[in-house]
Protein backbone atom coordinates (compact mmCIF):
# COMPACT_ATOMS: atom_id res chain seq x y z
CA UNK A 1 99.00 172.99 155.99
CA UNK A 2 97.03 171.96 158.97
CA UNK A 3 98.28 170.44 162.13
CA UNK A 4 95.85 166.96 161.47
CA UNK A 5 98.00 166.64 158.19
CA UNK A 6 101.08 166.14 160.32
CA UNK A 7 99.91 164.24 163.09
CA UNK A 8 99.53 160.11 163.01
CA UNK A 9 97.55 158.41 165.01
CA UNK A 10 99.18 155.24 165.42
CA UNK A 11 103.07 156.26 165.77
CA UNK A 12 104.29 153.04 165.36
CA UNK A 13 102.93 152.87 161.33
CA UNK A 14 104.36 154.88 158.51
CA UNK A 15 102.83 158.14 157.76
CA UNK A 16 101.54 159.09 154.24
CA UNK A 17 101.05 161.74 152.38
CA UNK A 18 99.98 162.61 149.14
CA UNK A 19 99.98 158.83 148.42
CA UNK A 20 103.95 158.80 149.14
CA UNK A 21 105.27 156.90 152.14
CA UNK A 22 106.75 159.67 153.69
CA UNK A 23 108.13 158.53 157.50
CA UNK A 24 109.26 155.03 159.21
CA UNK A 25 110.26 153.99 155.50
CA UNK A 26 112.18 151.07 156.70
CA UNK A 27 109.25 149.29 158.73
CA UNK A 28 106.71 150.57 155.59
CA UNK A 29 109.11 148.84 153.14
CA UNK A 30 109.77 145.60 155.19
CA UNK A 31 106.67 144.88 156.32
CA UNK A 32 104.96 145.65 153.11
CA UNK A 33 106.17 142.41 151.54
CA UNK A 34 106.26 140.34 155.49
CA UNK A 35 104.87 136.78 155.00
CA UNK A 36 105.17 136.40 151.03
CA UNK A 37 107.34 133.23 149.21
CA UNK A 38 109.78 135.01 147.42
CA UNK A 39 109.92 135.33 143.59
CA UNK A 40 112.84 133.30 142.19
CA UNK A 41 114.77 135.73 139.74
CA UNK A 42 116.02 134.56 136.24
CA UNK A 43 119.92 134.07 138.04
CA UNK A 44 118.26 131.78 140.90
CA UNK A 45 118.39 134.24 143.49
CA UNK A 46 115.54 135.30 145.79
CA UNK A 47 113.42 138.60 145.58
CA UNK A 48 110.71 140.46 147.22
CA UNK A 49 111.38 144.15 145.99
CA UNK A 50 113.06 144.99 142.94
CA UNK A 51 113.64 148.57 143.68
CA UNK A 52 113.74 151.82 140.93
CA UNK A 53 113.88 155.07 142.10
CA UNK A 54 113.01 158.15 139.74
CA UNK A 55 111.73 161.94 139.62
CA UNK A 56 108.34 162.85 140.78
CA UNK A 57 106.08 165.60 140.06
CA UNK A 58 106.13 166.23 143.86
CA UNK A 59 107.91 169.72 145.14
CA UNK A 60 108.10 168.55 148.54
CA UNK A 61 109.46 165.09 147.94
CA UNK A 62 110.86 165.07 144.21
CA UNK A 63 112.42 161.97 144.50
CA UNK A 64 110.27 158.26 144.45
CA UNK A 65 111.43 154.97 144.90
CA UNK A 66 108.96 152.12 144.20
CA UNK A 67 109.14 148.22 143.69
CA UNK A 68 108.88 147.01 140.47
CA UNK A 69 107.94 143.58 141.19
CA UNK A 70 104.45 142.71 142.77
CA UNK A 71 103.07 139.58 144.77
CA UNK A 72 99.73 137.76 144.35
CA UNK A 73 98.12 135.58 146.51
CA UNK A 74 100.83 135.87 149.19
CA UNK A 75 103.72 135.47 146.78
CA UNK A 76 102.32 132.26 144.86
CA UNK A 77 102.54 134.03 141.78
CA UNK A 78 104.18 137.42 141.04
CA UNK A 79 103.47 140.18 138.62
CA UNK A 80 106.78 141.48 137.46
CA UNK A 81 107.18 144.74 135.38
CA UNK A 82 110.46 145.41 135.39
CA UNK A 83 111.80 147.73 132.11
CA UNK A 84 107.92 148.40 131.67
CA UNK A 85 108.38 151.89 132.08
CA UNK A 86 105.25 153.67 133.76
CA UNK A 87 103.24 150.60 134.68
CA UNK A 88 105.42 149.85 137.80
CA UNK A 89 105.36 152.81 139.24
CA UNK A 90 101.34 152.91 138.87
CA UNK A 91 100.98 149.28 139.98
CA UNK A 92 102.68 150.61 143.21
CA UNK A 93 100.76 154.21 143.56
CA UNK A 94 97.85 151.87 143.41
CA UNK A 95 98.90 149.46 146.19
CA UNK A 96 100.14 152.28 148.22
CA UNK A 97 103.72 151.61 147.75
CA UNK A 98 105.62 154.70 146.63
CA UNK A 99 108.07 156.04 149.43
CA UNK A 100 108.69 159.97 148.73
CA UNK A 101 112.31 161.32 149.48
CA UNK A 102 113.45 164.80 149.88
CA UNK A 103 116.91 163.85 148.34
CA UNK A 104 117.65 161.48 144.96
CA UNK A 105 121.44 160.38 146.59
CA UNK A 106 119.08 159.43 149.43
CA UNK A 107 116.29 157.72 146.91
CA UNK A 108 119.04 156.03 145.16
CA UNK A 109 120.63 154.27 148.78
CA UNK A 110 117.50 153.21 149.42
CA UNK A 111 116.60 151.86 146.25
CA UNK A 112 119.86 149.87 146.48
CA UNK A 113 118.84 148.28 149.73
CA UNK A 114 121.68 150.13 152.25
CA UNK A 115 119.30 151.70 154.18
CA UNK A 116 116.47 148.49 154.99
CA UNK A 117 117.87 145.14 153.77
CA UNK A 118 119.53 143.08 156.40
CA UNK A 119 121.93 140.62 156.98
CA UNK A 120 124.26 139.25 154.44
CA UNK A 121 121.98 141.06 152.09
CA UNK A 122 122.95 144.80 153.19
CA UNK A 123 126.69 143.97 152.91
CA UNK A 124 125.80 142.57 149.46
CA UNK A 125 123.79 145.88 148.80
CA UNK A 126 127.03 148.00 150.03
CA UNK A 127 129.10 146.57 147.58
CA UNK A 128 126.93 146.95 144.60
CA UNK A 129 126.81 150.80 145.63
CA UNK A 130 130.47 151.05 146.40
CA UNK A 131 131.10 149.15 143.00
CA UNK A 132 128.21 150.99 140.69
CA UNK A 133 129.69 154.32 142.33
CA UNK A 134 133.21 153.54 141.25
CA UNK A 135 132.17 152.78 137.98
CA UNK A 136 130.06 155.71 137.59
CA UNK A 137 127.11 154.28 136.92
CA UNK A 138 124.54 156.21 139.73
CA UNK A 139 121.62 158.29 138.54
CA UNK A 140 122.96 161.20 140.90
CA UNK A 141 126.42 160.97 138.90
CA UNK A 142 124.89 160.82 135.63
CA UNK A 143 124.77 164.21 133.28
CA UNK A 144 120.92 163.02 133.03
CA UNK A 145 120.60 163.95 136.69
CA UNK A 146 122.65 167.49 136.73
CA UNK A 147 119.67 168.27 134.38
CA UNK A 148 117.10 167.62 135.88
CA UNK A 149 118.40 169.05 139.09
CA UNK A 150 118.90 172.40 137.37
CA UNK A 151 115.61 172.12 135.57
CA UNK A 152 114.01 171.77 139.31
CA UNK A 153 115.69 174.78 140.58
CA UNK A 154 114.49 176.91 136.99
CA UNK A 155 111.17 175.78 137.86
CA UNK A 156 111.01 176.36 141.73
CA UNK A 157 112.41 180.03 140.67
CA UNK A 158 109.97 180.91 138.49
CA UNK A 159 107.08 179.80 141.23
């Protein structure tokens, strides 16, 4: 890897790489959506990002979260894939969206909102995590994930 990779010119912006959102993942993620009229979800309650997180491809950063829910024209009308399997998560790669995490516990915070939602909103964000983890209902609890994880470390052992 060469030094340019790793250096940014402008410190104060997220870097990227490999089309993954890769540092200052709280500014990327809040001001990617800065300006836009929220879209009004089926319960009445406001949204900019729906998050999902999932499994990449990537070694470095096999863990993705991206939004699932997309503004046009400065939020007048919204594009919203959510349960559309793949198409989300290409509508974001596209728009430069995807932020790449070395950890899926961390992936999974973030996707939740603890990490960059504010306000009354992170508490709100807190409990759903505290309340999901209770239940047992995180990816990173799931049998689904002790899979994968050990199907990552077959494959990084054979490489």
């Amino acid at each position: 890897m060469k030094a340019k990779d790793y250096f940014n010119p402008d410190p104060k912006k997220p870097r990227t790489k490999d089309g993954l959102i890769v540092s200052r993942k709280v500014k990327a993620l809040r001001d990617m959506r800065k300006g836009v009229t929220p879209l009004k979800n089926p319960d009445g309650s406001p949204s900019t990002h729906v998050l999902e997180s999932g499994e990449s491809g990537n070694k470095r950063r096999p863990y993705e979260v991206n939004p699932q829910v997309f503004p046009n024209n400065k939020g007048e009308t919204w594009t919203d894939l959510r349960g559309k399997g793949n198409e989300a998560y290409y509508e974001a790669k596209k728009r430069g969206e995807v932020v790449g995490f070395k950890s899926a516990k961390r992936a999974e915070k973030f996707g939740y909102g603890k990490k960059w939602k504010e306000g009354q909103d992170k508490k709100d964000a807190n409990e759903a995590y505290r309340k999901d983890k209770k239940a047992g209902k995180l990816y990173t609890q799931s049998e689904q994930f002790k899979a994968d994880k050990q199907r990552i470390k077959q494959s990084r052992k054979k490489k």
